[in-house]
PDB file of N, CA and C in Angstrom:
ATOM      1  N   UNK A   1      -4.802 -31.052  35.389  1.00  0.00           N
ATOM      2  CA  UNK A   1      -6.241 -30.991  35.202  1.00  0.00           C
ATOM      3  C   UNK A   1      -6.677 -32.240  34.445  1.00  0.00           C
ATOM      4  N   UNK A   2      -7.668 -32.894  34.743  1.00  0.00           N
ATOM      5  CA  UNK A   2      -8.334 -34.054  34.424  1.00  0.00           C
ATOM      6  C   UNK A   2      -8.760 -33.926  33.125  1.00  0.00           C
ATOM      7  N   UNK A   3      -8.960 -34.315  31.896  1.00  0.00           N
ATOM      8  CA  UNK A   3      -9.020 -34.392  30.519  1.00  0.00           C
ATOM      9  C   UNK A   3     -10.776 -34.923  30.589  1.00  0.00           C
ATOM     10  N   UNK A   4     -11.556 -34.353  30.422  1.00  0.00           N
ATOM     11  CA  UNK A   4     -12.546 -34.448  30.488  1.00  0.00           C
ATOM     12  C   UNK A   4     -13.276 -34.394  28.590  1.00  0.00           C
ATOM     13  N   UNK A   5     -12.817 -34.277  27.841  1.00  0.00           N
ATOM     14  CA  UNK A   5     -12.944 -33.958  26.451  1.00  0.00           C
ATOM     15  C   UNK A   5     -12.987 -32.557  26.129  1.00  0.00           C
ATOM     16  N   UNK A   6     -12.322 -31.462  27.020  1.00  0.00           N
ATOM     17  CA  UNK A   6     -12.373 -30.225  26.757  1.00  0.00           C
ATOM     18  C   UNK A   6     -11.344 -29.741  26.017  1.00  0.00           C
ATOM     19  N   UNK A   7     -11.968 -28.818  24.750  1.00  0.00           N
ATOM     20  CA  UNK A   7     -11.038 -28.439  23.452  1.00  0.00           C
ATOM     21  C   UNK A   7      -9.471 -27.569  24.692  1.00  0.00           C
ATOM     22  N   UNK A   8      -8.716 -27.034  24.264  1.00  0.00           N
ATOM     23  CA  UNK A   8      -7.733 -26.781  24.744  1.00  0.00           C
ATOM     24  C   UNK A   8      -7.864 -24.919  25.113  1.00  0.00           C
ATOM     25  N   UNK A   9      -8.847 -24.137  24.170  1.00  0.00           N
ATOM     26  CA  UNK A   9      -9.522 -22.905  24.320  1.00  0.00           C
ATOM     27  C   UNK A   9     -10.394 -22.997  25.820  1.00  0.00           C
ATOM     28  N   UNK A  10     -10.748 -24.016  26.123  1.00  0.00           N
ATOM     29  CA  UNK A  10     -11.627 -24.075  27.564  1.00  0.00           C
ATOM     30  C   UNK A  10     -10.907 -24.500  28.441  1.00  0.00           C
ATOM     31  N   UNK A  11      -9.637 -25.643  28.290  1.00  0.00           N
ATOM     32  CA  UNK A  11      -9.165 -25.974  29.440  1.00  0.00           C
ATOM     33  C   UNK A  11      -8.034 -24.314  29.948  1.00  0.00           C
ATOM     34  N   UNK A  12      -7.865 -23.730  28.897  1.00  0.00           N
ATOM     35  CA  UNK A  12      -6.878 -22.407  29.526  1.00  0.00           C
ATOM     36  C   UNK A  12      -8.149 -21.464  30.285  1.00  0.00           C
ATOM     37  N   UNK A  13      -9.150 -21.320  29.426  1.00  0.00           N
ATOM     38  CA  UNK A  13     -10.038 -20.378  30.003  1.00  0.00           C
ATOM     39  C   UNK A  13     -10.647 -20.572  31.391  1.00  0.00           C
ATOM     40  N   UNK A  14     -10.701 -22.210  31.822  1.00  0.00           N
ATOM     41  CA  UNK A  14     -10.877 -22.645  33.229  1.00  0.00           C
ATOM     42  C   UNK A  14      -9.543 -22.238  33.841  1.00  0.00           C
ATOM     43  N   UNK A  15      -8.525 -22.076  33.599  1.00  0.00           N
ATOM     44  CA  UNK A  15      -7.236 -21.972  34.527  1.00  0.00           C
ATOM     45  C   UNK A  15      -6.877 -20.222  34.683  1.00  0.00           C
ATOM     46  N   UNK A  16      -7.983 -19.467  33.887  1.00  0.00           N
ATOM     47  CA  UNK A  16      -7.276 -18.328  33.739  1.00  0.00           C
ATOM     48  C   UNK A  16      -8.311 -17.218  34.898  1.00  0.00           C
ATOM     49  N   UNK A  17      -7.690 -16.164  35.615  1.00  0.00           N
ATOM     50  CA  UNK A  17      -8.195 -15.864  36.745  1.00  0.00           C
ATOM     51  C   UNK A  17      -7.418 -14.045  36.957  1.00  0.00           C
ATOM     52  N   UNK A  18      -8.398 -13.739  37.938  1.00  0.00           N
ATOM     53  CA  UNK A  18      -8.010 -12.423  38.192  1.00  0.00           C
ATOM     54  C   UNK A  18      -6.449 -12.329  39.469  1.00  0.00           C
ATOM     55  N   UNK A  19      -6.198 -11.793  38.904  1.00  0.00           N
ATOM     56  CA  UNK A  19      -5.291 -11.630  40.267  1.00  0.00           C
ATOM     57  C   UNK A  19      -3.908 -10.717  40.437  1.00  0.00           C
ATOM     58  N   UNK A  20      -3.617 -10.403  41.627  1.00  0.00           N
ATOM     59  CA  UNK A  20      -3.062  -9.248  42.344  1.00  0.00           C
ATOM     60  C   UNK A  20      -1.530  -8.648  41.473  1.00  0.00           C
ATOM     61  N   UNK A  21      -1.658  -8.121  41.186  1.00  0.00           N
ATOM     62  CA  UNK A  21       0.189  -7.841  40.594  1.00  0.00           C
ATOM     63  C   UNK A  21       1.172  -8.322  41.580  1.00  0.00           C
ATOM     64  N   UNK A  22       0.712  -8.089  42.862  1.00  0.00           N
ATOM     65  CA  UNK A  22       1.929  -8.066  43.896  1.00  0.00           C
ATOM     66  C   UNK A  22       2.441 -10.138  43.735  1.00  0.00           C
ATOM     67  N   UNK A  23       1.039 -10.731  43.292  1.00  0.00           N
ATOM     68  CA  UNK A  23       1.667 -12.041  43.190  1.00  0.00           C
ATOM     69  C   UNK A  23       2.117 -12.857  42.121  1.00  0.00           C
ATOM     70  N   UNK A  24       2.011 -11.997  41.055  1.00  0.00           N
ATOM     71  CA  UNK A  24       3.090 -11.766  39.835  1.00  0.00           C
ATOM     72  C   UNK A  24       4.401 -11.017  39.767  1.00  0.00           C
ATOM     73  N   UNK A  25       4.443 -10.111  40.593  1.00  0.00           N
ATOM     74  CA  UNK A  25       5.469  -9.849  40.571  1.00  0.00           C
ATOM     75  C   UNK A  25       7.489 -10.793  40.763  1.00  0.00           C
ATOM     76  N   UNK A  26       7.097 -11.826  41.190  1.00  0.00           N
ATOM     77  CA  UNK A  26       8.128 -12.617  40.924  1.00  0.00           C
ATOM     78  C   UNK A  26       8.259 -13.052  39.701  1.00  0.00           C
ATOM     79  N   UNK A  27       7.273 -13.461  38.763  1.00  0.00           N
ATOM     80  CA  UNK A  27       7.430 -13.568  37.836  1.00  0.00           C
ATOM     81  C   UNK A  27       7.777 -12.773  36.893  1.00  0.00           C
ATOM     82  N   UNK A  28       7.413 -12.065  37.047  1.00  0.00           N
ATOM     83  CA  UNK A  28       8.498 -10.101  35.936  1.00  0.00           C
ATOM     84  C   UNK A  28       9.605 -10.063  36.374  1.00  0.00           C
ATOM     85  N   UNK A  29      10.160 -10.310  37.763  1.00  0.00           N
ATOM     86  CA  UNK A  29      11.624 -10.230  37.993  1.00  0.00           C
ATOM     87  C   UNK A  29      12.675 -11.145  37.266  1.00  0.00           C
ATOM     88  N   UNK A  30      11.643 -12.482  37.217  1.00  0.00           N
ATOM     89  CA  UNK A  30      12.390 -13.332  36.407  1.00  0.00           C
ATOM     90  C   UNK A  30      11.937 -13.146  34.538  1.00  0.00           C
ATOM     91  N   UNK A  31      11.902 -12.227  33.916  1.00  0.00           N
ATOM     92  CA  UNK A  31      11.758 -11.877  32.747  1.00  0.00           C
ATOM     93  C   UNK A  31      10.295 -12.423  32.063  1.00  0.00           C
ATOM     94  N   UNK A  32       9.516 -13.427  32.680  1.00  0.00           N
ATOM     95  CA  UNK A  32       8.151 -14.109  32.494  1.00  0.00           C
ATOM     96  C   UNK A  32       6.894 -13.718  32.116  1.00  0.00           C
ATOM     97  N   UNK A  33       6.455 -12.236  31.915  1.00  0.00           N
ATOM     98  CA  UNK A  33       5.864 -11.696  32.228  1.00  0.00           C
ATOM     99  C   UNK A  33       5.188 -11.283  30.595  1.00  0.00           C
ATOM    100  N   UNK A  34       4.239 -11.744  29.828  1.00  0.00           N
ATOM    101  CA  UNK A  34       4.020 -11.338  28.786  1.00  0.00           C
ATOM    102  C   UNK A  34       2.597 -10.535  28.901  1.00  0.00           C
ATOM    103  N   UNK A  35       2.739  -9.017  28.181  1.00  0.00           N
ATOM    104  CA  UNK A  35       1.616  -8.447  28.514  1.00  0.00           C
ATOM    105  C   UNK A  35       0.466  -8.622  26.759  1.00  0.00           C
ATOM    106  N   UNK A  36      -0.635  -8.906  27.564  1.00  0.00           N
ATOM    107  CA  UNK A  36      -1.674  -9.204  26.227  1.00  0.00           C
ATOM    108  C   UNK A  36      -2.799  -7.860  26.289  1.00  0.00           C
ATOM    109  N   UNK A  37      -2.426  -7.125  25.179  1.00  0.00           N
ATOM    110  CA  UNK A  37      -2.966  -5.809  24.942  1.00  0.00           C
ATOM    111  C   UNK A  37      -4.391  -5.857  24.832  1.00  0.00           C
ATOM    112  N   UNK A  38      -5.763  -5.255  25.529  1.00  0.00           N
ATOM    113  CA  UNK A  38      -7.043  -5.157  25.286  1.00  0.00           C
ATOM    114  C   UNK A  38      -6.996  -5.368  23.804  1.00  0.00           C
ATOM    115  N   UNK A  39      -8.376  -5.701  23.127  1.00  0.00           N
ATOM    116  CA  UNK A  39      -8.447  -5.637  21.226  1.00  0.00           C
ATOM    117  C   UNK A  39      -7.915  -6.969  21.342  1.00  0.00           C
ATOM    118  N   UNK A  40      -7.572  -7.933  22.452  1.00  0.00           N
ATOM    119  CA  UNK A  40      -7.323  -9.405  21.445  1.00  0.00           C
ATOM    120  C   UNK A  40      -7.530 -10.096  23.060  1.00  0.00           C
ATOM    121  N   UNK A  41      -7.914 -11.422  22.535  1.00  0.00           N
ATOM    122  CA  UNK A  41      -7.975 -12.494  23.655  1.00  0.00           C
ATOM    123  C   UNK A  41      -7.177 -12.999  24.726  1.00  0.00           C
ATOM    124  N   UNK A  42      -7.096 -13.392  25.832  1.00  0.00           N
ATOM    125  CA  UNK A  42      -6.411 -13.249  26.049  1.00  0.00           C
ATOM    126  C   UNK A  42      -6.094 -14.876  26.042  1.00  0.00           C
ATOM    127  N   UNK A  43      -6.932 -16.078  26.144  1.00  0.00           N
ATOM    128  CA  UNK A  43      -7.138 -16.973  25.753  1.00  0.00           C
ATOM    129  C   UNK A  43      -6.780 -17.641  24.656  1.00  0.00           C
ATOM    130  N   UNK A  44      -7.190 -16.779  23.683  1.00  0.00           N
ATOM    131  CA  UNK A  44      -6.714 -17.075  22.099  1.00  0.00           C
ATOM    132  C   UNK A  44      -5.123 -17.247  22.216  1.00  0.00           C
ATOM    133  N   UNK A  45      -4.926 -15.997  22.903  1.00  0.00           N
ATOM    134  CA  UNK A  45      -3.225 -15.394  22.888  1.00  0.00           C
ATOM    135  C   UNK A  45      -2.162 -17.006  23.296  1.00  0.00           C
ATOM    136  N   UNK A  46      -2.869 -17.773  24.577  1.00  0.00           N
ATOM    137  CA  UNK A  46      -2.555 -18.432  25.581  1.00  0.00           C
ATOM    138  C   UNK A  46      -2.559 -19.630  24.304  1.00  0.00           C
ATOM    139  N   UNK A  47      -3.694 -19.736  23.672  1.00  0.00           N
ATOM    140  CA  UNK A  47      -3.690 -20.845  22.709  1.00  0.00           C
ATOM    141  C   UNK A  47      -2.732 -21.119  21.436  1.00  0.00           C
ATOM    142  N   UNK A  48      -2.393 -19.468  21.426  1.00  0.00           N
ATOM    143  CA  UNK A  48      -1.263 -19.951  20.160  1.00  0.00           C
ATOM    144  C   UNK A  48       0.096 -19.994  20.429  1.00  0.00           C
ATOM    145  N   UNK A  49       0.276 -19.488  21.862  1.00  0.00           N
ATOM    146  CA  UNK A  49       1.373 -19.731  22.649  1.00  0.00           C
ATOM    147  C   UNK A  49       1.804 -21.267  22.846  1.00  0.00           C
ATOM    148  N   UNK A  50       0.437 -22.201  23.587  1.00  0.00           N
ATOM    149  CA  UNK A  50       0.272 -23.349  23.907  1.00  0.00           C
ATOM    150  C   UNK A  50       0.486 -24.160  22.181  1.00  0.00           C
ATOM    151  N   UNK A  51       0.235 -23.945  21.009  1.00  0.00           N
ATOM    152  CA  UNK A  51      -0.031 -24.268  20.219  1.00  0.00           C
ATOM    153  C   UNK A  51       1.283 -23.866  19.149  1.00  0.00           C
ATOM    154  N   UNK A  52       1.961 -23.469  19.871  1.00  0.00           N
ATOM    155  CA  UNK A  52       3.438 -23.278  18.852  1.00  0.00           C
ATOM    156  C   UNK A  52       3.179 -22.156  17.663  1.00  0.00           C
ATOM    157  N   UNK A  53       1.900 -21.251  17.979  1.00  0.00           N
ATOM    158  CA  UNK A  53       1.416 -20.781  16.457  1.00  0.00           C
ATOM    159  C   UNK A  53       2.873 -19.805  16.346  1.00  0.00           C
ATOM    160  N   UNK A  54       3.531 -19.707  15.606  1.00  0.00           N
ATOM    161  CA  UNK A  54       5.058 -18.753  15.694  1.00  0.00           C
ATOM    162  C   UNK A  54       4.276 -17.474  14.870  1.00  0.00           C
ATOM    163  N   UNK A  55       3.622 -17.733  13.496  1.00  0.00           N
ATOM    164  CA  UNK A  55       3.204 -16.821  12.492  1.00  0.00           C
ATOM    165  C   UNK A  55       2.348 -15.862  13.201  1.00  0.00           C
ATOM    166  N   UNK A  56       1.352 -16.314  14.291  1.00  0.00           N
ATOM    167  CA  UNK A  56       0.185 -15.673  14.378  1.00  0.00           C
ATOM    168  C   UNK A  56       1.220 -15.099  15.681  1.00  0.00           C
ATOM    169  N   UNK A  57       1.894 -15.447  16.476  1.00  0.00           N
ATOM    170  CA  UNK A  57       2.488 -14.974  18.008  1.00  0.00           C
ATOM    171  C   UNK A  57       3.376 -13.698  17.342  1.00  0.00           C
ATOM    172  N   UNK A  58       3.940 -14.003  16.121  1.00  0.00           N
ATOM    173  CA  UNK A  58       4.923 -13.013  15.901  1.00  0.00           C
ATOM    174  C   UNK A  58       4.058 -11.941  15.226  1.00  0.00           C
ATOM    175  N   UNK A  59       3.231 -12.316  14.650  1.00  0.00           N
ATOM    176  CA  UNK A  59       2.532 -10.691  13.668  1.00  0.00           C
ATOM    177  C   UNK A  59       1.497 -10.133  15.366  1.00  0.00           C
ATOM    178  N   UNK A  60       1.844 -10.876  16.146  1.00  0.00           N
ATOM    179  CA  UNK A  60       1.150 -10.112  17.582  1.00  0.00           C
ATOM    180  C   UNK A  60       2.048  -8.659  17.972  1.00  0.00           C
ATOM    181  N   UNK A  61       3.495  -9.566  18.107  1.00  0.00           N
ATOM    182  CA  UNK A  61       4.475  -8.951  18.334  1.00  0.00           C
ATOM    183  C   UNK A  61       5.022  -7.599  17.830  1.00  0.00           C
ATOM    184  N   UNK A  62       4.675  -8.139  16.326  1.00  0.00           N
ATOM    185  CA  UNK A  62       4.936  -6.882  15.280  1.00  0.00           C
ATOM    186  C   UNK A  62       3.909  -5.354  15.688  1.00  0.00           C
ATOM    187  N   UNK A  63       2.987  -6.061  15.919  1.00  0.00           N
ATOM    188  CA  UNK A  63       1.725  -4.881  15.621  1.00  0.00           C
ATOM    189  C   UNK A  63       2.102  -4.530  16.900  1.00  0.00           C
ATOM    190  N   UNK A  64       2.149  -4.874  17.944  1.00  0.00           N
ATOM    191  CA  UNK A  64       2.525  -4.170  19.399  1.00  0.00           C
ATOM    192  C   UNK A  64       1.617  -5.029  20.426  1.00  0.00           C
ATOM    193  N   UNK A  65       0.251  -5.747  19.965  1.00  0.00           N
ATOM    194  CA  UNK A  65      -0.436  -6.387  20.507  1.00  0.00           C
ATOM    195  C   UNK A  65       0.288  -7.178  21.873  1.00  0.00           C
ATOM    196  N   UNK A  66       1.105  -7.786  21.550  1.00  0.00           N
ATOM    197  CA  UNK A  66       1.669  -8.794  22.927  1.00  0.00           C
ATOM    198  C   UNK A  66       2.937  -8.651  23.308  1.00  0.00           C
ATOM    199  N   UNK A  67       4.068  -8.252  24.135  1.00  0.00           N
ATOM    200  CA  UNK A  67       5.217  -7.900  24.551  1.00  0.00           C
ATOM    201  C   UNK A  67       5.756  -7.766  26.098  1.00  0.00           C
ATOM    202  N   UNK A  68       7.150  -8.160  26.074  1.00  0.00           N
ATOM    203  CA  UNK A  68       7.308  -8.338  27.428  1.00  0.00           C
ATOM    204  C   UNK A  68       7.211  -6.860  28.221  1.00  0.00           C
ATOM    205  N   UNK A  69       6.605  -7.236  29.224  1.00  0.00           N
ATOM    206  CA  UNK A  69       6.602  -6.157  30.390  1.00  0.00           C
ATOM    207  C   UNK A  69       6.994  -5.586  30.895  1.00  0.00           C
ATOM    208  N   UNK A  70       7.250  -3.891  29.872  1.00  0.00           N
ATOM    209  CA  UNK A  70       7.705  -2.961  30.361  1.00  0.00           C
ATOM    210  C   UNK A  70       7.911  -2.396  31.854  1.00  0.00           C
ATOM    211  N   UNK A  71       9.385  -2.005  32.506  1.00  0.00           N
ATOM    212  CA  UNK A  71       9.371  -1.945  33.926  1.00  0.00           C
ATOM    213  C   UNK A  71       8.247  -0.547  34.082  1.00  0.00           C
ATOM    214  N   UNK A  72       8.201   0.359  33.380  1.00  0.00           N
ATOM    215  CA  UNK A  72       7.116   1.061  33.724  1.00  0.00           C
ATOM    216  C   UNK A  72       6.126   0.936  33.986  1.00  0.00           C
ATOM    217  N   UNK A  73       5.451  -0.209  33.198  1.00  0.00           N
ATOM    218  CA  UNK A  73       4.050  -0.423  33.615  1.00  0.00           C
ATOM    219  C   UNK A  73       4.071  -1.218  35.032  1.00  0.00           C
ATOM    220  N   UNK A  74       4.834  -2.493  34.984  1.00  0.00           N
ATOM    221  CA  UNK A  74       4.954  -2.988  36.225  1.00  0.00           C
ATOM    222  C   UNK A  74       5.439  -1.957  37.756  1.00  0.00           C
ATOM    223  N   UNK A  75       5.908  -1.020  37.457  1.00  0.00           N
ATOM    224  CA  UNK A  75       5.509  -0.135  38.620  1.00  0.00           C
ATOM    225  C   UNK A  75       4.382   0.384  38.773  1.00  0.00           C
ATOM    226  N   UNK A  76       3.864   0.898  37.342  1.00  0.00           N
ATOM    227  CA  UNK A  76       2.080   1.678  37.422  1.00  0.00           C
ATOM    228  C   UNK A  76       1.693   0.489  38.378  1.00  0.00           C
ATOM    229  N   UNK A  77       1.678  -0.812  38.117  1.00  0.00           N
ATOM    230  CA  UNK A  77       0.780  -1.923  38.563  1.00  0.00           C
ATOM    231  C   UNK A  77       1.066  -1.667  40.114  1.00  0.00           C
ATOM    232  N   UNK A  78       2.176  -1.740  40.517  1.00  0.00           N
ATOM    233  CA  UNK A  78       2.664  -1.928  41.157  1.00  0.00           C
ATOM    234  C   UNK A  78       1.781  -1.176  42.822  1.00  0.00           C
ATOM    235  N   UNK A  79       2.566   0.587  41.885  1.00  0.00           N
ATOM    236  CA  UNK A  79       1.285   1.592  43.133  1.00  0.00           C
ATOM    237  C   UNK A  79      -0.229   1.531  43.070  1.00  0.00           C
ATOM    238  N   UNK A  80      -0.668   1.073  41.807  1.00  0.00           N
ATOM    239  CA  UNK A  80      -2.144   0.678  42.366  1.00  0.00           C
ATOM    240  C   UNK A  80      -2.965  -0.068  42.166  1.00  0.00           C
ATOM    241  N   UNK A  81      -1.748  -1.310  42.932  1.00  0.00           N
ATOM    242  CA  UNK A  81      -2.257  -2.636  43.593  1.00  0.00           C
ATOM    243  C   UNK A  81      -3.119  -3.072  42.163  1.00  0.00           C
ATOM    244  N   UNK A  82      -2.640  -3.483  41.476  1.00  0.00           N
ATOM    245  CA  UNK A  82      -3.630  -3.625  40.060  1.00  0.00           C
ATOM    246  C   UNK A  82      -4.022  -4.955  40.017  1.00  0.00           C
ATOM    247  N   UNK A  83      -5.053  -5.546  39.564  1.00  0.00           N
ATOM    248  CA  UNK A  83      -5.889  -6.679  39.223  1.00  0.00           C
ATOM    249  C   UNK A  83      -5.716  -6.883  37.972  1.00  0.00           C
ATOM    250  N   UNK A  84      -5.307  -8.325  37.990  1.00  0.00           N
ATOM    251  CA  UNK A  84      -4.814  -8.382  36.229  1.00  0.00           C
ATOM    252  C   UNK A  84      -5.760  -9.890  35.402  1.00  0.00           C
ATOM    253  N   UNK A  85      -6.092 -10.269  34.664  1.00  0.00           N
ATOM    254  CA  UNK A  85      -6.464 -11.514  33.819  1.00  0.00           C
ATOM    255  C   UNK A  85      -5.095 -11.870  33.773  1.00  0.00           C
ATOM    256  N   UNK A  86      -4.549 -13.638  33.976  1.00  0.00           N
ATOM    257  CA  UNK A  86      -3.740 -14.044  33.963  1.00  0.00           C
ATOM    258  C   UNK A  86      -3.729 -15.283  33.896  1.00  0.00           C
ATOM    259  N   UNK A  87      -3.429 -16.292  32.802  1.00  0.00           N
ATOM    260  CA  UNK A  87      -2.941 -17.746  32.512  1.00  0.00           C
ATOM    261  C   UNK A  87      -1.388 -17.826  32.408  1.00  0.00           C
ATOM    262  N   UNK A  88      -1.155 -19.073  32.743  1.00  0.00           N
ATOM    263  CA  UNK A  88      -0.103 -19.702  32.648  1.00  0.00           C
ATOM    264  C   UNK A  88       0.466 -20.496  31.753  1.00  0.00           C
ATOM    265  N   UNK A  89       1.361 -20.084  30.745  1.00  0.00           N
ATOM    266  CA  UNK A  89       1.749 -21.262  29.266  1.00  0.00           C
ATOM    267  C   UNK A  89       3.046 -20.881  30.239  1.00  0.00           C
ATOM    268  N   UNK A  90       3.471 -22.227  31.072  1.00  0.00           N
ATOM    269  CA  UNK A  90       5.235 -22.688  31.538  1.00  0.00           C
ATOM    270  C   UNK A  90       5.830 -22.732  30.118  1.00  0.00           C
ATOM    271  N   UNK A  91       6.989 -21.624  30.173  1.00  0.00           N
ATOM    272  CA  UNK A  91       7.175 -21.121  31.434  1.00  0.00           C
ATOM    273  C   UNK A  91       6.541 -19.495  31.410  1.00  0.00           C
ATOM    274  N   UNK A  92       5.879 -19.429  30.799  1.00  0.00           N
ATOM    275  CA  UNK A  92       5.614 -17.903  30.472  1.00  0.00           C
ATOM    276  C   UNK A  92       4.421 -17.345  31.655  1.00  0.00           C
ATOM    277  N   UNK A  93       3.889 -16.370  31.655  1.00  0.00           N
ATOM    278  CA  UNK A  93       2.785 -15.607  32.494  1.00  0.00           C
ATOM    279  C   UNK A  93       2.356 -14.850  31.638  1.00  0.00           C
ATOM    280  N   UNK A  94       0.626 -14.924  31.118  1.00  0.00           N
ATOM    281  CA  UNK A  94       0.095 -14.275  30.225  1.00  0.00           C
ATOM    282  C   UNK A  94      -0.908 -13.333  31.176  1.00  0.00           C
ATOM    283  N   UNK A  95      -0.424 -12.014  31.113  1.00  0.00           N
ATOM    284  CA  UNK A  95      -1.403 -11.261  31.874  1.00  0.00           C
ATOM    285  C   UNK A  95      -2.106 -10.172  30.765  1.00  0.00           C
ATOM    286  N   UNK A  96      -3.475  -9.410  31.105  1.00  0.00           N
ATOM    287  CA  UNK A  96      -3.898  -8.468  30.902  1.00  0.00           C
ATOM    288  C   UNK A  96      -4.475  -7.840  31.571  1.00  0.00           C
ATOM    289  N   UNK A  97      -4.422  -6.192  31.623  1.00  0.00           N
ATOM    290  CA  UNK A  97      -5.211  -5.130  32.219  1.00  0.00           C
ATOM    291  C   UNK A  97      -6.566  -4.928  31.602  1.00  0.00           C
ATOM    292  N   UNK A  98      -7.419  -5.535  32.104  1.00  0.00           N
ATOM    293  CA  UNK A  98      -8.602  -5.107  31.495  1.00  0.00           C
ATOM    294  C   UNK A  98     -10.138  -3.851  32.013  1.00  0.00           C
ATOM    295  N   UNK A  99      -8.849  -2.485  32.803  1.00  0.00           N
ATOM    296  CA  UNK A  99      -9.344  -1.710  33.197  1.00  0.00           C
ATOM    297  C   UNK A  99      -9.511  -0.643  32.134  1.00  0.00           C
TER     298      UNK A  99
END
């Protein structure tokens, strides 16, 4: 993406998009798959990922807020065809359910 003077909170929020579980699903097979719990950004999340924040990523972790993707849910997703919010911090996949 072309560097236009956009803070790094807008260039993820331009890249970040709805889309199908079924075309995430390669990415959960390969362990990639980080789920970002409603109650927090999902942007923000992407930014402190992108941003090395360790303090703020890990007290995510702690509280339950952000964690890899339980095979249960990825089947819920799975049978109904679910629509997810989803950016990309390589190598990771930041998705949320925001149903």
């Amino acid at each position: 993406m072309e560097d236009i003077g956009l803070s790094l909170r807008d260039k993820l929020n331009l890249e970040t998009a709805s889309v199908s579980w079924h075309e995430l699903a390669l990415f959960f097979a390969r362990g990639r798959v980080i789920e970002v719990k409603n109650g927090l950004d999902l942007v923000e999340v992407a930014a402190a990922l992108t941003s090395d924040n360790t303090v703020l990523f890990s007290r995510w972790i702690e509280i339950g807020s952000i964690r890899h993707l339980p095979d249960a849910t990825a089947r819920a997703w799975v049978l109904d065809d679910s629509h997810l919010w989803a950016v990309v911090v390589a190598p990771w996949v930041l998705v949320q359910d925001r149903r």
